[in-house]
C-alpha atoms as a PDB file:
ATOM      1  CA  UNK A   1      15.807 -58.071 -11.790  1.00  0.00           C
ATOM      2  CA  UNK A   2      16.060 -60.559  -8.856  1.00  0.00           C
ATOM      3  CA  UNK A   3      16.881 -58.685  -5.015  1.00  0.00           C
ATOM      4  CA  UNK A   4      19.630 -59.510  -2.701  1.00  0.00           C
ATOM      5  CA  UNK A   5      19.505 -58.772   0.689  1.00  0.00           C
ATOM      6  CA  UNK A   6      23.561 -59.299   2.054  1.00  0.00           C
ATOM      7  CA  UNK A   7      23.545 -59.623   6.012  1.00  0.00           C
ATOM      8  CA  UNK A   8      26.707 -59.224   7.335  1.00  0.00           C
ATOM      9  CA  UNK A   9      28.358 -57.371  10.317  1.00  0.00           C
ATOM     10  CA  UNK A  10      31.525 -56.563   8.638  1.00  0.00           C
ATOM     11  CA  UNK A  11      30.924 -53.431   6.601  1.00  0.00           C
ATOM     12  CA  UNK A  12      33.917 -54.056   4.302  1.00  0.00           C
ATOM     13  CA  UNK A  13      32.384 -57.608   3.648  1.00  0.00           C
ATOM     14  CA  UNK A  14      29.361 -56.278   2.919  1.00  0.00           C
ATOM     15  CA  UNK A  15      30.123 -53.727   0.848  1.00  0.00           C
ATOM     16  CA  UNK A  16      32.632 -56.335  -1.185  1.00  0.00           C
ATOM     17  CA  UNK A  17      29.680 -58.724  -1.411  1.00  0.00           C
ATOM     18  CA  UNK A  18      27.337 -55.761  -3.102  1.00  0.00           C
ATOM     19  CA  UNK A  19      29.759 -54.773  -5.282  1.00  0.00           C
ATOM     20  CA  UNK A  20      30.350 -58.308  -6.665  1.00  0.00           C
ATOM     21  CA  UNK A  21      26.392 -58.642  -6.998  1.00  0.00           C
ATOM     22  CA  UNK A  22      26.253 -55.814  -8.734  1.00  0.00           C
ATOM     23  CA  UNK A  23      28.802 -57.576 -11.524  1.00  0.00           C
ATOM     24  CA  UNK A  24      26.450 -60.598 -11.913  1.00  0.00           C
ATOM     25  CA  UNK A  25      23.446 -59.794 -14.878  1.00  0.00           C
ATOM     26  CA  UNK A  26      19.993 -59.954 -13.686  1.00  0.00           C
ATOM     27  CA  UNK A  27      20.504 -59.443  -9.969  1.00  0.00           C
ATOM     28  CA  UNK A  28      21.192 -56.144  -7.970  1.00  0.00           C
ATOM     29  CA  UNK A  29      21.521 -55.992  -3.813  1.00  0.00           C
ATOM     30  CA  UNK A  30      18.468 -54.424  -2.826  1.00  0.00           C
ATOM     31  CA  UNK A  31      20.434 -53.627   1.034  1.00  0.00           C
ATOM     32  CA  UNK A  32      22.414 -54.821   3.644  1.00  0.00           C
ATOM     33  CA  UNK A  33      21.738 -55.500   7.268  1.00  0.00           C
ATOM     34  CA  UNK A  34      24.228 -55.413   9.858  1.00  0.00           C
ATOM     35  CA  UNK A  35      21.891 -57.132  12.282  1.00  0.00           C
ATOM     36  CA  UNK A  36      19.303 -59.431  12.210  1.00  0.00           C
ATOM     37  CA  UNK A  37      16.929 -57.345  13.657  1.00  0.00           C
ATOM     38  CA  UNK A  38      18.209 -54.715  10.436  1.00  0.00           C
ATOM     39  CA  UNK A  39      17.192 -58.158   8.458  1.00  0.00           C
ATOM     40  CA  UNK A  40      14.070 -59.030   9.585  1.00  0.00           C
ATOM     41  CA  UNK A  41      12.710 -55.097   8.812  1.00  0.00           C
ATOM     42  CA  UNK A  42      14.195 -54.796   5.554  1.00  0.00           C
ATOM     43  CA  UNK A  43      12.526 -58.344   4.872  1.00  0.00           C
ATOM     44  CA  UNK A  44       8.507 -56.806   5.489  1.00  0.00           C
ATOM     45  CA  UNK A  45       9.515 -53.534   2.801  1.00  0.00           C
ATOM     46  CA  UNK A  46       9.284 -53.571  -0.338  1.00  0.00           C
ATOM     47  CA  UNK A  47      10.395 -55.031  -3.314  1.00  0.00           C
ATOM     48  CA  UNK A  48      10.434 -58.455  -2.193  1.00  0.00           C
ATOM     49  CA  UNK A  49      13.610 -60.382  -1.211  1.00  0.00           C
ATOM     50  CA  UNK A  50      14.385 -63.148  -3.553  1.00  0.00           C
ATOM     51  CA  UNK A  51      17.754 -63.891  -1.820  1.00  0.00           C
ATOM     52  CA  UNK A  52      19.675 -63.354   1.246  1.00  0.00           C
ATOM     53  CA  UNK A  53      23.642 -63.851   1.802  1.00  0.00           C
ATOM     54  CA  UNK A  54      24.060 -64.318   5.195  1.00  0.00           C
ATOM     55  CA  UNK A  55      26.895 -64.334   8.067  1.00  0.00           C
ATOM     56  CA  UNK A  56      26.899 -66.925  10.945  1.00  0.00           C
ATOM     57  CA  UNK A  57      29.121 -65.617  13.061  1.00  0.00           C
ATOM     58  CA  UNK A  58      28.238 -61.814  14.040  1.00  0.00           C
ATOM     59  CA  UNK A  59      28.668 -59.950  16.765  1.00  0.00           C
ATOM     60  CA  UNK A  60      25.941 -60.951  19.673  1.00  0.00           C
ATOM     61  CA  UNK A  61      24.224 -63.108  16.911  1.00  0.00           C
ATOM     62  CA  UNK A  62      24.138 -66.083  14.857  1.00  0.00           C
ATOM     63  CA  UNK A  63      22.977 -66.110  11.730  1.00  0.00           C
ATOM     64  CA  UNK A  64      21.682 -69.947  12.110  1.00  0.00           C
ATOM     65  CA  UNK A  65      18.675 -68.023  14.532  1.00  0.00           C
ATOM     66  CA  UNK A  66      17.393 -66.105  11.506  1.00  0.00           C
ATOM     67  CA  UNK A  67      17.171 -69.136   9.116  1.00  0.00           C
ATOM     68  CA  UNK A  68      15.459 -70.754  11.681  1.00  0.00           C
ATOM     69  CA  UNK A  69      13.031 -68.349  11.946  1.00  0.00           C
ATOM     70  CA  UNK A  70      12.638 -67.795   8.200  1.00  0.00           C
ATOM     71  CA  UNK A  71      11.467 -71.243   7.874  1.00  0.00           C
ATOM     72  CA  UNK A  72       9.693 -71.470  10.868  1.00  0.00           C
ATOM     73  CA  UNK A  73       7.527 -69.305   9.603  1.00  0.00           C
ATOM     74  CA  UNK A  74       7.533 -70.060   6.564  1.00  0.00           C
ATOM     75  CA  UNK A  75       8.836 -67.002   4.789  1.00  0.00           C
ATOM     76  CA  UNK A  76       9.486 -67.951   0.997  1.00  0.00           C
ATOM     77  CA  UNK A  77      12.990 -66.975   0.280  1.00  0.00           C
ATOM     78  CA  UNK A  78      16.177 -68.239  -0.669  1.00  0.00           C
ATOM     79  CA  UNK A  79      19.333 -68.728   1.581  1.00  0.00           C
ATOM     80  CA  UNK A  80      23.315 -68.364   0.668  1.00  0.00           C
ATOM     81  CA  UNK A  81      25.489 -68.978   3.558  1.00  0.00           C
ATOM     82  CA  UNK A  82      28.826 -66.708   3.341  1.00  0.00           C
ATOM     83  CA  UNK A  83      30.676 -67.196   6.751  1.00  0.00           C
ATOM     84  CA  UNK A  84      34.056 -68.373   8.187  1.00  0.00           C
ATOM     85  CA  UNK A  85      32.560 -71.156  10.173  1.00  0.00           C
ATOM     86  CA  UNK A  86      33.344 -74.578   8.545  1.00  0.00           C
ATOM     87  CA  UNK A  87      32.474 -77.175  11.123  1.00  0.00           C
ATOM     88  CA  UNK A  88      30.566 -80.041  10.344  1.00  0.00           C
ATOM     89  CA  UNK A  89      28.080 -79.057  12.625  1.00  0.00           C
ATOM     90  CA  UNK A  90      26.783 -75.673  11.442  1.00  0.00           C
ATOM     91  CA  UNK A  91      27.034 -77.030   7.803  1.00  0.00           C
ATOM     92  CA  UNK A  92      24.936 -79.678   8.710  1.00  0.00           C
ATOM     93  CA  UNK A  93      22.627 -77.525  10.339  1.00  0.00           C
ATOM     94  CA  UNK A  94      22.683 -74.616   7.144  1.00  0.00           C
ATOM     95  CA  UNK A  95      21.740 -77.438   5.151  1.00  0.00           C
ATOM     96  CA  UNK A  96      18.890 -78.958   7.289  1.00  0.00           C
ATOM     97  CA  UNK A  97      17.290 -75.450   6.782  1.00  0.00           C
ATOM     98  CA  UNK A  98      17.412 -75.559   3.426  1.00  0.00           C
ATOM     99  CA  UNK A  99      19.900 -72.925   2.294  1.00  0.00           C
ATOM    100  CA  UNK A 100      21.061 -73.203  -1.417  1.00  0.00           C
ATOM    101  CA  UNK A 101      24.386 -73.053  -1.192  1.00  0.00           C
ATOM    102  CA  UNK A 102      27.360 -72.221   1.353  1.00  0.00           C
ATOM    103  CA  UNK A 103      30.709 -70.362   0.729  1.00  0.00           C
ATOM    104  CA  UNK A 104      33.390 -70.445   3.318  1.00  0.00           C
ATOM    105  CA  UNK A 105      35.073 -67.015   3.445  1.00  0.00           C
ATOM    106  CA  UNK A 106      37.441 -66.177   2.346  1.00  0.00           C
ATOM    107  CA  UNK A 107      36.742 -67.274  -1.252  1.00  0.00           C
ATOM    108  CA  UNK A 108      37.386 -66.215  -4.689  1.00  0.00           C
ATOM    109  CA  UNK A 109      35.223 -64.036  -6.908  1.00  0.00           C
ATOM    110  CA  UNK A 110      34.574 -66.936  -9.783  1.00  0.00           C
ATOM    111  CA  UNK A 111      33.332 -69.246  -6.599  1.00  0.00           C
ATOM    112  CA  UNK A 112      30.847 -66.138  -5.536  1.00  0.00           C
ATOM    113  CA  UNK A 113      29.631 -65.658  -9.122  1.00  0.00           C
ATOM    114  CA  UNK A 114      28.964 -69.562  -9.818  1.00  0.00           C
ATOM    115  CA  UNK A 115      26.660 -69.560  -6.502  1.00  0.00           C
ATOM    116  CA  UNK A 116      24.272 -66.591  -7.475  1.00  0.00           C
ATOM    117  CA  UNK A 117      24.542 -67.227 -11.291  1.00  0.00           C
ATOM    118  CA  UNK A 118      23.327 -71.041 -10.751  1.00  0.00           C
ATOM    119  CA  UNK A 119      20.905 -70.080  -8.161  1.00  0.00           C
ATOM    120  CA  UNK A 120      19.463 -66.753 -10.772  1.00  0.00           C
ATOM    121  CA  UNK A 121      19.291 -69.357 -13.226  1.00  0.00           C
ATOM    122  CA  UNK A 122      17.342 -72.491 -11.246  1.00  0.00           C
ATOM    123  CA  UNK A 123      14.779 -69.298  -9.864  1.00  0.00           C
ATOM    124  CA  UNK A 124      14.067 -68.370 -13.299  1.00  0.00           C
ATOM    125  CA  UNK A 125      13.239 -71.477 -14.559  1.00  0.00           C
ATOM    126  CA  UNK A 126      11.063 -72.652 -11.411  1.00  0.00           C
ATOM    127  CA  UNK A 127       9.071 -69.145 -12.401  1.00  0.00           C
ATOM    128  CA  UNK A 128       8.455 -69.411 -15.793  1.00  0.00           C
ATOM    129  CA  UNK A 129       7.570 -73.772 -15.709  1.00  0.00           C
ATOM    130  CA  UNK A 130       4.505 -75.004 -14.948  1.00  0.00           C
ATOM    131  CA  UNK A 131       5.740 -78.746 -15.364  1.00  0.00           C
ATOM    132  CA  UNK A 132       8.699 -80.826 -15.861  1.00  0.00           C
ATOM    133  CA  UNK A 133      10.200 -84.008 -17.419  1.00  0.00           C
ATOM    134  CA  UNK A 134      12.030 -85.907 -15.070  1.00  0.00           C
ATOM    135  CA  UNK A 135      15.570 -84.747 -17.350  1.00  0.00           C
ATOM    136  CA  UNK A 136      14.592 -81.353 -16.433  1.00  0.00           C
ATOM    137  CA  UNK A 137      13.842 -81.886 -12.454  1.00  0.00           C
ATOM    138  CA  UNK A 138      17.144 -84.010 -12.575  1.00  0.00           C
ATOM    139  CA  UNK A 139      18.879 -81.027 -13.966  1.00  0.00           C
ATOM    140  CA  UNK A 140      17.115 -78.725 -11.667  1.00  0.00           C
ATOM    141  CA  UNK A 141      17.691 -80.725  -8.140  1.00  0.00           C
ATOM    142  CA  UNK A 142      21.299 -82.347  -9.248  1.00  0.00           C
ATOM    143  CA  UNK A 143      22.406 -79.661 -11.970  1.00  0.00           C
ATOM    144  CA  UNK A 144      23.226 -82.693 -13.996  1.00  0.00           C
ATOM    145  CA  UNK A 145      23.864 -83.316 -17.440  1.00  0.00           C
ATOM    146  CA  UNK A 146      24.749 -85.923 -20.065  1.00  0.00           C
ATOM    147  CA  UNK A 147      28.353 -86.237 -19.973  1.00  0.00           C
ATOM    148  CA  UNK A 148      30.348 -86.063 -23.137  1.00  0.00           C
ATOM    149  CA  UNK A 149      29.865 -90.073 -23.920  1.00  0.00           C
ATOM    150  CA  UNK A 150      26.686 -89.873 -23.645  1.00  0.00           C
ATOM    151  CA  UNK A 151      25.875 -87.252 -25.567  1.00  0.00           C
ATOM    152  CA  UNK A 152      27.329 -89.064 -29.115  1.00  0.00           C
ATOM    153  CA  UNK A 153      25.714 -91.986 -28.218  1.00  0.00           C
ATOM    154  CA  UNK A 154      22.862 -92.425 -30.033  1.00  0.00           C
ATOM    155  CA  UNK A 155      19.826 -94.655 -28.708  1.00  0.00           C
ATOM    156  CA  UNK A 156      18.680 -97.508 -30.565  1.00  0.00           C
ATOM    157  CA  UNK A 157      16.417 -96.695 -33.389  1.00  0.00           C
ATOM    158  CA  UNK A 158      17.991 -93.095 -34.199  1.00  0.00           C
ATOM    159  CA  UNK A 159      20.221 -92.684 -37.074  1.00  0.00           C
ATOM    160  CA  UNK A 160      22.961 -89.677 -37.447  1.00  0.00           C
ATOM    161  CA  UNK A 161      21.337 -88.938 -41.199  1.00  0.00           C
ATOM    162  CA  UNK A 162      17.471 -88.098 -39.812  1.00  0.00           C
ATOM    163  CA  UNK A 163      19.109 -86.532 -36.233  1.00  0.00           C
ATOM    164  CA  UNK A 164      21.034 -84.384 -38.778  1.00  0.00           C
ATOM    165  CA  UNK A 165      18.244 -83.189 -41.033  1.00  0.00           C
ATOM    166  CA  UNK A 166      16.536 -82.210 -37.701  1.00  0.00           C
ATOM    167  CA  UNK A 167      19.145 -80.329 -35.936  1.00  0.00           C
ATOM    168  CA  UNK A 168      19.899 -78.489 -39.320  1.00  0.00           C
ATOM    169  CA  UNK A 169      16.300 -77.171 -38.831  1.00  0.00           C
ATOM    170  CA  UNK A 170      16.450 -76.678 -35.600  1.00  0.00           C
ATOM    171  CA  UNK A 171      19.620 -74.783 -36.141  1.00  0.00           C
ATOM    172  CA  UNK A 172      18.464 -72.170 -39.338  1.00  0.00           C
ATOM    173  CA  UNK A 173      14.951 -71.347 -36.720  1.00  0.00           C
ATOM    174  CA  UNK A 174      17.148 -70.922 -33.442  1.00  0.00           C
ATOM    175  CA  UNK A 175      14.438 -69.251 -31.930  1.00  0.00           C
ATOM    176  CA  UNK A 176      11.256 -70.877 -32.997  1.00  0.00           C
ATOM    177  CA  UNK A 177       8.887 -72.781 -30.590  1.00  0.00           C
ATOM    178  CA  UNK A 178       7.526 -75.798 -32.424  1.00  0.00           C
ATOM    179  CA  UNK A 179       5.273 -78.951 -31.950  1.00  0.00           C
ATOM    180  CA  UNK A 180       6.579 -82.738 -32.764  1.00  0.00           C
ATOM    181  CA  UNK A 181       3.858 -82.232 -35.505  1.00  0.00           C
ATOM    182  CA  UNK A 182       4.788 -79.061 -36.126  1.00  0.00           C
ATOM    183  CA  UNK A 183       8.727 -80.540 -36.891  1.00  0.00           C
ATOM    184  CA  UNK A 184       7.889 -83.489 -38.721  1.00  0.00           C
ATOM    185  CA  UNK A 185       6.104 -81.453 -41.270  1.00  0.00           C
ATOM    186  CA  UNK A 186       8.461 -79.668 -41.928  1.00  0.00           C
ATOM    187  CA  UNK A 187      11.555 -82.531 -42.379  1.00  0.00           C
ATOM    188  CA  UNK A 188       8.630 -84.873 -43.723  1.00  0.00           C
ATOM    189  CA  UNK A 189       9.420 -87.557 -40.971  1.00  0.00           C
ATOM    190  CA  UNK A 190       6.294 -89.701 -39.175  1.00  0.00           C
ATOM    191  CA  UNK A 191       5.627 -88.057 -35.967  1.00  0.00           C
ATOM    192  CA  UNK A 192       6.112 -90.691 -33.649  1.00  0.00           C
ATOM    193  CA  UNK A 193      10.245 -91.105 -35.496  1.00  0.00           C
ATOM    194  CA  UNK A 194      10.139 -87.596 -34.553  1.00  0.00           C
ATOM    195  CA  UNK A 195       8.882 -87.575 -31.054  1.00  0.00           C
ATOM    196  CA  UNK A 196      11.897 -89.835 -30.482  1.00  0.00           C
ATOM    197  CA  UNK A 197      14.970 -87.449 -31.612  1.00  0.00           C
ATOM    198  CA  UNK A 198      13.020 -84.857 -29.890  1.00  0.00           C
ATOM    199  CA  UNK A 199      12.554 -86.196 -26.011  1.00  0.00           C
ATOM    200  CA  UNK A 200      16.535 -87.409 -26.858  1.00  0.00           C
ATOM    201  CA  UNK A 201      17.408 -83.742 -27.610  1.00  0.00           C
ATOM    202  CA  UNK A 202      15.525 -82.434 -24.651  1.00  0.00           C
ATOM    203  CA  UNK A 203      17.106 -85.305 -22.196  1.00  0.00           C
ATOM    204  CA  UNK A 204      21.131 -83.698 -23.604  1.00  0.00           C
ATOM    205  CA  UNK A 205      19.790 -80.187 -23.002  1.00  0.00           C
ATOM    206  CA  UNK A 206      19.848 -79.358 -26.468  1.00  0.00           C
ATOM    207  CA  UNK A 207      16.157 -78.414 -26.602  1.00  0.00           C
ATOM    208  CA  UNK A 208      13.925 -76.146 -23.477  1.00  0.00           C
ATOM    209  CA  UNK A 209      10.398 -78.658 -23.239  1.00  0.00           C
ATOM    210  CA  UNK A 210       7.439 -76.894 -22.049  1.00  0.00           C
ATOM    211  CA  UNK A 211       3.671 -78.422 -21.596  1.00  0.00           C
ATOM    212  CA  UNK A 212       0.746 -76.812 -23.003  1.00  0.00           C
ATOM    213  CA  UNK A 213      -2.782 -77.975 -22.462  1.00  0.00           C
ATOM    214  CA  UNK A 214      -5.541 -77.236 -25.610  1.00  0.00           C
ATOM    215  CA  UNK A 215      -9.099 -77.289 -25.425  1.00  0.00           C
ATOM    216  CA  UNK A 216      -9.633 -80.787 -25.041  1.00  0.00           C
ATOM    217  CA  UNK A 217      -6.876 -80.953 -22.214  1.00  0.00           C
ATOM    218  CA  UNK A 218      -4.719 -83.070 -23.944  1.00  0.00           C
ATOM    219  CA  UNK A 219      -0.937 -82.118 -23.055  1.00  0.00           C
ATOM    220  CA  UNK A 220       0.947 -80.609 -26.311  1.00  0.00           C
ATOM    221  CA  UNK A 221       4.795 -80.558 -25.760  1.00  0.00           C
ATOM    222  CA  UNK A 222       6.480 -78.117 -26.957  1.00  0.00           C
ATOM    223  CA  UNK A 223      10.397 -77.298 -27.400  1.00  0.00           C
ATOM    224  CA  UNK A 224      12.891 -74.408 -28.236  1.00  0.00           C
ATOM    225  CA  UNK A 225      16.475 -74.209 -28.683  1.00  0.00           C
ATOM    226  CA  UNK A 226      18.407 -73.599 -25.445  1.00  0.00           C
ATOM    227  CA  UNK A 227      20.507 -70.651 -26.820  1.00  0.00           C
ATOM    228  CA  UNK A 228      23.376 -72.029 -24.342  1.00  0.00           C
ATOM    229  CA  UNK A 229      23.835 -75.568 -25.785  1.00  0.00           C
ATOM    230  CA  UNK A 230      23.580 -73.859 -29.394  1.00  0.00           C
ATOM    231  CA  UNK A 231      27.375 -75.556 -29.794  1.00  0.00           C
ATOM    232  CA  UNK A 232      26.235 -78.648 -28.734  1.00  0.00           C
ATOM    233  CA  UNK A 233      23.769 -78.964 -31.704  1.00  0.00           C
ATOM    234  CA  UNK A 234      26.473 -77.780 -33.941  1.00  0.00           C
ATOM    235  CA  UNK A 235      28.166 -81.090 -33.701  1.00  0.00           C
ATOM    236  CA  UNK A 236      24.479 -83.065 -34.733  1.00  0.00           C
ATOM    237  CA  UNK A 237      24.340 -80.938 -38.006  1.00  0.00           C
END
């Protein structure tokens, strides 16, 4: 379960803002703070604060002067901006610092939920990978994916009958971790035919790559289904 700390002088916002928090899986608000001096103590308890929400425009106070102080000194956690203020200016600024997104009030639930869902979902990842293809750091920085066209086209030297027989495989063992030599065994295909459809269905998000290192420190990649894109693979078998 991932913290949120909401920091907001409105109570009514802030209360709003936990509840909706509370509706999102994996994350639960661990407080609020109606000032930033209320921040900056609930920030040295404990557990940890994986995220904050934060106001600009309180009373006395601008938010900006705690994110600058945050990174200032380095303090490792993330940033949401949630405020009225929507000048070029303080946007700029929010950004400059680093925050990881910014939601101009007032704003609809679905926009709230699609902030803290993509940001739960780029924290978990940076946790549990050790290293990354450069797909997977452009779908980490950008959040981009192959778009529908490129997704049927096939690169040169892959045919739709072997892609098939792998993605059937891939398919009846949805959640099996397996080697490229691991695969080709098992669909009797060379390894280096199979190494192909494999960094292909890793680049289209079909398939989760991770790096393991063996005894002779020679990198072994390894892949897994990405239960999300199970559709996706659908349309290869």
């Amino acid at each position: 379960m991932m913290n949120v700390l909401v920091v907001d002088d409105d109570a009514m916002v802030a209360e709003l803002n936990r509840c909706y928090i509370n509706q999102i899986s994996g994350l639960t608000c661990c407080g609020t703070a109606s000032t930033l001096q209320q921040a900056k103590e609930r920030l040295q308890q404990e557990p940890p604060v994986d995220l904050i929400l934060l106001d600009i425009y309180m009373q006395q106070e601008n938010g900006l002067d705690l994110l600058a102080e945050l990174r200032h000194s380095a303090y490792a956690v993330d940033v949401i901006i949630i405020s009225s203020a929507a000048d070029a200016a303080t946007i700029k600024t929010s950004l400059n610092y680093g925050v990881v997104d910014y939601l101009i009030k007032p704003f609809q639930f679905s926009r709230f939920e699609e902030a803290l869902t993509h940001w739960r979902q780029k924290r978990s990842q940076m946790d549990n990978q050790q290293y990354y293809q450069q797909a997977e750091l452009d779908r980490l920085i950008h959040g981009r994916a192959a778009d529908a066209g490129e997704q049927k086209r096939l690169p040169k030297g892959l045919t739709p009958q072997t892609l098939r027989t792998l993605c059937q495989w891939i398919e009846a063992h949805p959640d099996s971790e397996f080697s490229t030599d691991e695969l080709a065994a098992e669909v009797n295909i060379s390894r280096v035919s199979c190494r192909k459809y494999l960094i292909w269905l890793a680049e289209i998000n079909i398939l989760f790559t991770t790096i393991h290192y063996g005894a002779t420190g020679r990198p072994v990649y390894r892949y897994r289904l990405q239960a999300e894109y199970h559709s996706l693979l659908k349309q290869y078998c």
